[in-house]
Protein backbone atom coordinates (compact mmCIF):
# COMPACT_ATOMS: atom_id res chain seq x y z
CA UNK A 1 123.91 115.65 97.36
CA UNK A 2 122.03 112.94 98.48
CA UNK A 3 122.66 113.27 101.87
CA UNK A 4 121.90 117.16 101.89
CA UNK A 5 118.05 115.62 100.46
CA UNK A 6 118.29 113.21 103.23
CA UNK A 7 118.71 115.96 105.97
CA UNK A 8 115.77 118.09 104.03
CA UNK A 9 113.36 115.04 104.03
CA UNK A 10 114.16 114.42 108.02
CA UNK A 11 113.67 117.97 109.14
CA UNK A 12 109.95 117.82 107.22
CA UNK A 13 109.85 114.89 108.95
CA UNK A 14 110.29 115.97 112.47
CA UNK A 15 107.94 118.80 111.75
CA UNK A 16 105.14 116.27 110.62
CA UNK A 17 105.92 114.67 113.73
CA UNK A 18 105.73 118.02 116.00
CA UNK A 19 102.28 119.01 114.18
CA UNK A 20 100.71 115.31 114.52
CA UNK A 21 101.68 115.19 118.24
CA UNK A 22 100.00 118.79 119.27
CA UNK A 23 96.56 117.20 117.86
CA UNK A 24 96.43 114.06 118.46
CA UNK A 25 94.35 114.22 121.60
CA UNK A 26 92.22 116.61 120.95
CA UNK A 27 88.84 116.43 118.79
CA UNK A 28 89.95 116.21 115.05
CA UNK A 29 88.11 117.93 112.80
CA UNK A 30 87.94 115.74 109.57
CA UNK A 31 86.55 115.17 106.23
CA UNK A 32 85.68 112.57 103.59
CA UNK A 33 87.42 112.60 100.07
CA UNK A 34 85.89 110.85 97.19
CA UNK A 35 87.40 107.38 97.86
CA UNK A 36 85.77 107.41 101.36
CA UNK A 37 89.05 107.65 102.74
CA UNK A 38 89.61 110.33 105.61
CA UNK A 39 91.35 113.62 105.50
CA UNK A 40 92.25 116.12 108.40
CA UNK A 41 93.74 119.35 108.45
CA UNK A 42 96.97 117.85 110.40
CA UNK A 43 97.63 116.28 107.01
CA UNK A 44 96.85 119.32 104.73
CA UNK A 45 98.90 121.72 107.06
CA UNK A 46 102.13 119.13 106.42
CA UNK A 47 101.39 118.63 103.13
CA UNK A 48 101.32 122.49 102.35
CA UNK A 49 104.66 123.18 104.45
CA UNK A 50 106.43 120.49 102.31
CA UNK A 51 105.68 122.59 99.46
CA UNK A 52 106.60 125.87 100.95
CA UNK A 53 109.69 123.95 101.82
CA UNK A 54 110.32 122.78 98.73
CA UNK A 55 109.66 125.82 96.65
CA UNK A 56 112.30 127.78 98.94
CA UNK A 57 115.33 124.95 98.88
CA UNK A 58 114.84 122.94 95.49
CA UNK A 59 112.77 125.69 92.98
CA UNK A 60 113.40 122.87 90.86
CA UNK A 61 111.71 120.44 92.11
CA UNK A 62 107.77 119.01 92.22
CA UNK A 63 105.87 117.82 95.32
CA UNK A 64 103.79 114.81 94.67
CA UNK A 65 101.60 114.96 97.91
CA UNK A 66 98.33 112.44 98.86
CA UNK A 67 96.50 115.94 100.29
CA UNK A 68 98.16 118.74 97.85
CA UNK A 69 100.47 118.94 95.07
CA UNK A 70 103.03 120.87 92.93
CA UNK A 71 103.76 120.17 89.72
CA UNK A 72 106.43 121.29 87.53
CA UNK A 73 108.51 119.88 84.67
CA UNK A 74 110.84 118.16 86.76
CA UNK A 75 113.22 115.09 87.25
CA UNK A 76 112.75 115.24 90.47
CA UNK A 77 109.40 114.86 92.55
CA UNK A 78 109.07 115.15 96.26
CA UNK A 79 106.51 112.25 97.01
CA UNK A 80 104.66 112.15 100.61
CA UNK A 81 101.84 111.07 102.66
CA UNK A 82 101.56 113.09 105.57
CA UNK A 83 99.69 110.96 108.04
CA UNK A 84 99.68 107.51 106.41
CA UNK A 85 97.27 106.04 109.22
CA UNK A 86 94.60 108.79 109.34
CA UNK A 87 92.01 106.89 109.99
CA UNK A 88 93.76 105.15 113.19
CA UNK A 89 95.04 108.83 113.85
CA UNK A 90 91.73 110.32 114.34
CA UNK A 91 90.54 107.38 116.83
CA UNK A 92 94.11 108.09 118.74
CA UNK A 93 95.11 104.58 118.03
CA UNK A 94 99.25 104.80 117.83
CA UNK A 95 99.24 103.32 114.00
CA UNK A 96 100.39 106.56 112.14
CA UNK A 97 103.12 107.63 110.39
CA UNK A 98 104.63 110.40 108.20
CA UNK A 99 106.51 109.46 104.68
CA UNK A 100 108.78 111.08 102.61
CA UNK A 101 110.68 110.17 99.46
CA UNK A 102 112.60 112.10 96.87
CA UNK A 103 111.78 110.36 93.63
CA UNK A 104 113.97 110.67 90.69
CA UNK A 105 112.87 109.06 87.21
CA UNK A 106 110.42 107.48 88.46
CA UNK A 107 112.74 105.71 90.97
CA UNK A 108 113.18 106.57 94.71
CA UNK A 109 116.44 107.69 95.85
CA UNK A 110 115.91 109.13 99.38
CA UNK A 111 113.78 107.89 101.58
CA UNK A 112 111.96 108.96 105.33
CA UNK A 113 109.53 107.41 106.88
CA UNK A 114 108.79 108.95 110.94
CA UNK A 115 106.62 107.26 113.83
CA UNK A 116 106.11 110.21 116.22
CA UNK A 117 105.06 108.15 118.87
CA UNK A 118 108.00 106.02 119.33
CA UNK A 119 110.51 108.49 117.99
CA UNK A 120 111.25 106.68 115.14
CA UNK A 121 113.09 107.46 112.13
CA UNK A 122 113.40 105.42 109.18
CA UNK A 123 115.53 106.29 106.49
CA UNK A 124 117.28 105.08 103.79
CA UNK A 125 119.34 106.23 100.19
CA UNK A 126 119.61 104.23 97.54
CA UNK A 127 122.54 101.80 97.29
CA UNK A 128 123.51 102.52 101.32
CA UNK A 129 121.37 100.37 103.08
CA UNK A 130 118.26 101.14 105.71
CA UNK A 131 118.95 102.70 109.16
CA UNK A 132 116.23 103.07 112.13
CA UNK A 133 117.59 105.61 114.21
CA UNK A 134 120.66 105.54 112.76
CA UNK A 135 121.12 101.80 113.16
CA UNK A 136 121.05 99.48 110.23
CA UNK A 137 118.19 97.21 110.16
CA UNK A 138 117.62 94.22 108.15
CA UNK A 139 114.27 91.54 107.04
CA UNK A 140 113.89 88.42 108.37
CA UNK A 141 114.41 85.18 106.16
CA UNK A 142 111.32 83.26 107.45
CA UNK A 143 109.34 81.43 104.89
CA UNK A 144 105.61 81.21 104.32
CA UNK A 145 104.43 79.23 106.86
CA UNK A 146 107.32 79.25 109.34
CA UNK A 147 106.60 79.81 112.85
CA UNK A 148 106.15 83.87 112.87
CA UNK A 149 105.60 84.61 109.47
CA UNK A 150 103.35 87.61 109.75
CA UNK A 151 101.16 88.92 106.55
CA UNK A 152 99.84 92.46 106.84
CA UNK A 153 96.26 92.95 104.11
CA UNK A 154 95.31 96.26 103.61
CA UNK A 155 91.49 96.22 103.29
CA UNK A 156 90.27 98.94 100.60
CA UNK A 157 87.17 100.04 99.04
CA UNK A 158 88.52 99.96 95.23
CA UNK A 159 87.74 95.87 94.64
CA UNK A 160 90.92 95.40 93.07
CA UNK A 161 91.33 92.13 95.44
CA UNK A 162 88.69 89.55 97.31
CA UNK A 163 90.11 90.46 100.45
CA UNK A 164 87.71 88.02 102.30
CA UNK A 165 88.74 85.39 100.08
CA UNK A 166 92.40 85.93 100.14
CA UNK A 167 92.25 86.21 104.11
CA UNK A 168 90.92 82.83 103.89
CA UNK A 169 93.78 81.18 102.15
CA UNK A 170 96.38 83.27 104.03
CA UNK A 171 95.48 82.42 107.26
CA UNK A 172 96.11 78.96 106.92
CA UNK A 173 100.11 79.60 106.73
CA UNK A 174 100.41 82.68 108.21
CA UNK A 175 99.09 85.11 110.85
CA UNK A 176 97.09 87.90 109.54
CA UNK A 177 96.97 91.56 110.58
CA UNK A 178 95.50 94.46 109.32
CA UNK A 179 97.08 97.94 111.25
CA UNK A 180 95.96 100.76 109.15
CA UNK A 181 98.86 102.10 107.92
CA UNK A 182 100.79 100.23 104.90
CA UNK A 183 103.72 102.68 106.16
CA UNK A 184 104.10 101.48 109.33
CA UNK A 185 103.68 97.65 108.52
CA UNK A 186 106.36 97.88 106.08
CA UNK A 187 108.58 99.29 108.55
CA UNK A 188 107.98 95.84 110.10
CA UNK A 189 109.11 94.56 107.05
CA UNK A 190 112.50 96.22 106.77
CA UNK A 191 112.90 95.45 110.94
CA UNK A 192 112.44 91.45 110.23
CA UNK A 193 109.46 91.64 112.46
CA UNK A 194 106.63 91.46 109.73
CA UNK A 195 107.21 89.39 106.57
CA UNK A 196 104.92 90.08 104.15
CA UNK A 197 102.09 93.34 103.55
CA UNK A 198 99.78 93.17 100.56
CA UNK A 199 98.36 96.18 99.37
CA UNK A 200 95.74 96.94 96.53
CA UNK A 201 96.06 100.81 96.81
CA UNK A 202 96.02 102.78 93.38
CA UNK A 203 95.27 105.91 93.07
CA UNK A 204 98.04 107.92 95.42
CA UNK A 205 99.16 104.43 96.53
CA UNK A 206 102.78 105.81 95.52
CA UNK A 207 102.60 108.37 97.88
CA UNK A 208 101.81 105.38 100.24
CA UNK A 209 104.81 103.47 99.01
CA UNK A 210 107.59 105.12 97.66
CA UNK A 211 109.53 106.00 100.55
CA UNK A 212 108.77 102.24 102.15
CA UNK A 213 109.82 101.02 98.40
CA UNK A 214 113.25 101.95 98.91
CA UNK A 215 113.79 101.61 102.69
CA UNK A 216 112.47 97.78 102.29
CA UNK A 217 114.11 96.92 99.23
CA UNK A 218 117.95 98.75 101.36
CA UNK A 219 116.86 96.42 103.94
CA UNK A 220 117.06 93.44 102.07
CA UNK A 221 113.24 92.53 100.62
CA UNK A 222 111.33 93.29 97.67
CA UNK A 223 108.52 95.22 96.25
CA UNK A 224 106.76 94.68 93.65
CA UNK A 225 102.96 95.66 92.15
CA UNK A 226 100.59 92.99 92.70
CA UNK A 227 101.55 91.16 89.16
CA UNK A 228 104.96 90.78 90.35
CA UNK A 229 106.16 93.92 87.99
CA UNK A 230 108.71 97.18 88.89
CA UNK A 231 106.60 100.17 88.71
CA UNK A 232 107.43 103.90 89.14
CA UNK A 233 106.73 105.90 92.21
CA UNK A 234 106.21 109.09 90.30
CA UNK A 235 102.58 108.08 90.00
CA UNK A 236 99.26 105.87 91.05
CA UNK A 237 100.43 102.48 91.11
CA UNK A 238 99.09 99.23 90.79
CA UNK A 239 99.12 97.52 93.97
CA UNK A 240 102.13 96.30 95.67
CA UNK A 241 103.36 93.54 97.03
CA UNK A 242 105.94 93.78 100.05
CA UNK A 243 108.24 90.90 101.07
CA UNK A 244 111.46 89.78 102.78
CA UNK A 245 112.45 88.68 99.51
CA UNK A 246 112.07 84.97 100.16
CA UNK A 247 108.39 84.68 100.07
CA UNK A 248 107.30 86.98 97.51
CA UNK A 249 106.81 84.63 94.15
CA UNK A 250 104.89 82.13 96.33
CA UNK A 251 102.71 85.13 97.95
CA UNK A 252 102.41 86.37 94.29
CA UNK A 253 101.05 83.35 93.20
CA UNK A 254 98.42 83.20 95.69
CA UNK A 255 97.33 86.74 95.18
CA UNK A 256 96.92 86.56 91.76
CA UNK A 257 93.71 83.95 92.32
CA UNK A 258 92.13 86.96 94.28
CA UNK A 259 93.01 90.28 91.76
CA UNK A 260 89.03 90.81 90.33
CA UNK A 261 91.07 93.59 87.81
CA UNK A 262 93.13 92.05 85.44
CA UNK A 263 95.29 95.14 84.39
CA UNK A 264 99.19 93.63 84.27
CA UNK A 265 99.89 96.00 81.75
């Protein structure tokens, strides 16, 4: 069954990818949503063909989407950003991605995450590993402050962290990026090419994360909210912290200094 979900979530995927590709050099037309975040109507047309989708294969099942969502009494919850990246996406910077994950309990089972532009798939099930492509990938084990340890931030407008501050401490034992699309950077994660992404999204943040959730932790790291806690994927989350596993209690323990919301609960 599993693997029938895992077929479903990659055909969406492709057609994310199709849809994303016809607009991306033209003029996007775009809008703001409350969190000053942007929207576009390449992400509400995938988000409302998941849905059709879903509603014709798995009746049964709800669609948690960032742009538009179904809800039902279910188990099971379809949860998905369509363009994770927008705002990169809309300046035709190559930082965008689409991300998929069937969600059961509260805890992801099937995972999808698609770069158009390089043609590549991420995927994952729970309890068989991570696969780019269809090869298996893996983390790194570098340690903070080893020669190449690379820390993605995400920067948002919701003051849950002192980025600034944070920055400031990081950069002293690691390099720093910020890319624009939590997605993608954890895909760098589960590759062994990024070791660390920090990430203070909330509201929607699991549609952000719960695809990358599974495919990181299959590949070896771990995810966590920012307090260090499992969390479920069926809903806004608190943050997250994404490692190879070897770094994250030391990466915790220097984002805790920076958290200005004190919600562990």
């Amino acid at each position: 069954m599993y693997n029938e979900y895992l077929d479903f979530a990659k055909e969406i995927a492709l057609y994310a990818g199709k849809i994303m590709m016809e607009n991306y050099h033209n003029d996007i037309a775009l809008n703001y949503k409350e969190d000053k975040t942007v929207v576009t109507l390449v992400d509400k047309k995938i988000n409302s063909y998941l849905i059709e989708k879903v509603k014709e294969k798995y009746k049964n099942h709800s669609v948690n989407g960032e742009e538009e969502s179904y809800n039902k009494d279910s188990e099971y919850i379809w949860v998905c950003d369509p363009l994770d990246g927008t705002s990169m996406y809309v300046n035709h910077i190559p930082v965008f991605v689409f991300s998929l994950a069937l969600v059961h309990n509260g805890k992801p089972i099937v995972g999808v995450i698609y770069n158009p532009t390089e043609d590549k798939m991420y995927t994952s099930i729970k309890g068989e590993g991570a696969y780019c492509n269809n090869i298996k990938i893996s983390v790194n084990n570098k340690k903070i402050g080893d020669l190449g340890y690379k820390t993605n931030v995400e920067i948002f407008n919701n003051n849950v962290l002192d980025e600034v501050s944070l920055i400031k401490e990081l950069k002293k034992i690691s390099k720093i990026s910020s890319i624009g699309s939590v997605a993608r950077s954890c895909m760098a994660i589960a590759t062994g090419d990024f070791s660390c992404d920090i990430f203070p999204g909330t509201d929607h943040g699991n549609c952000d994360l719960a695809a990358a959730y599974l495919i990181v932790t299959e590949a070896g790291g771990k995810v966590t909210d920012l307090y260090g806690k499992e969390q479920r994927y069926d809903k806004g989350i608190k943050g997250a912290i994404i490692t190879n596993g070897i770094s994250h209690n030391q990466m915790l323990e220097i984002v805790k200094k920076y958290i200005t919301i004190k919600n562990n609960k």
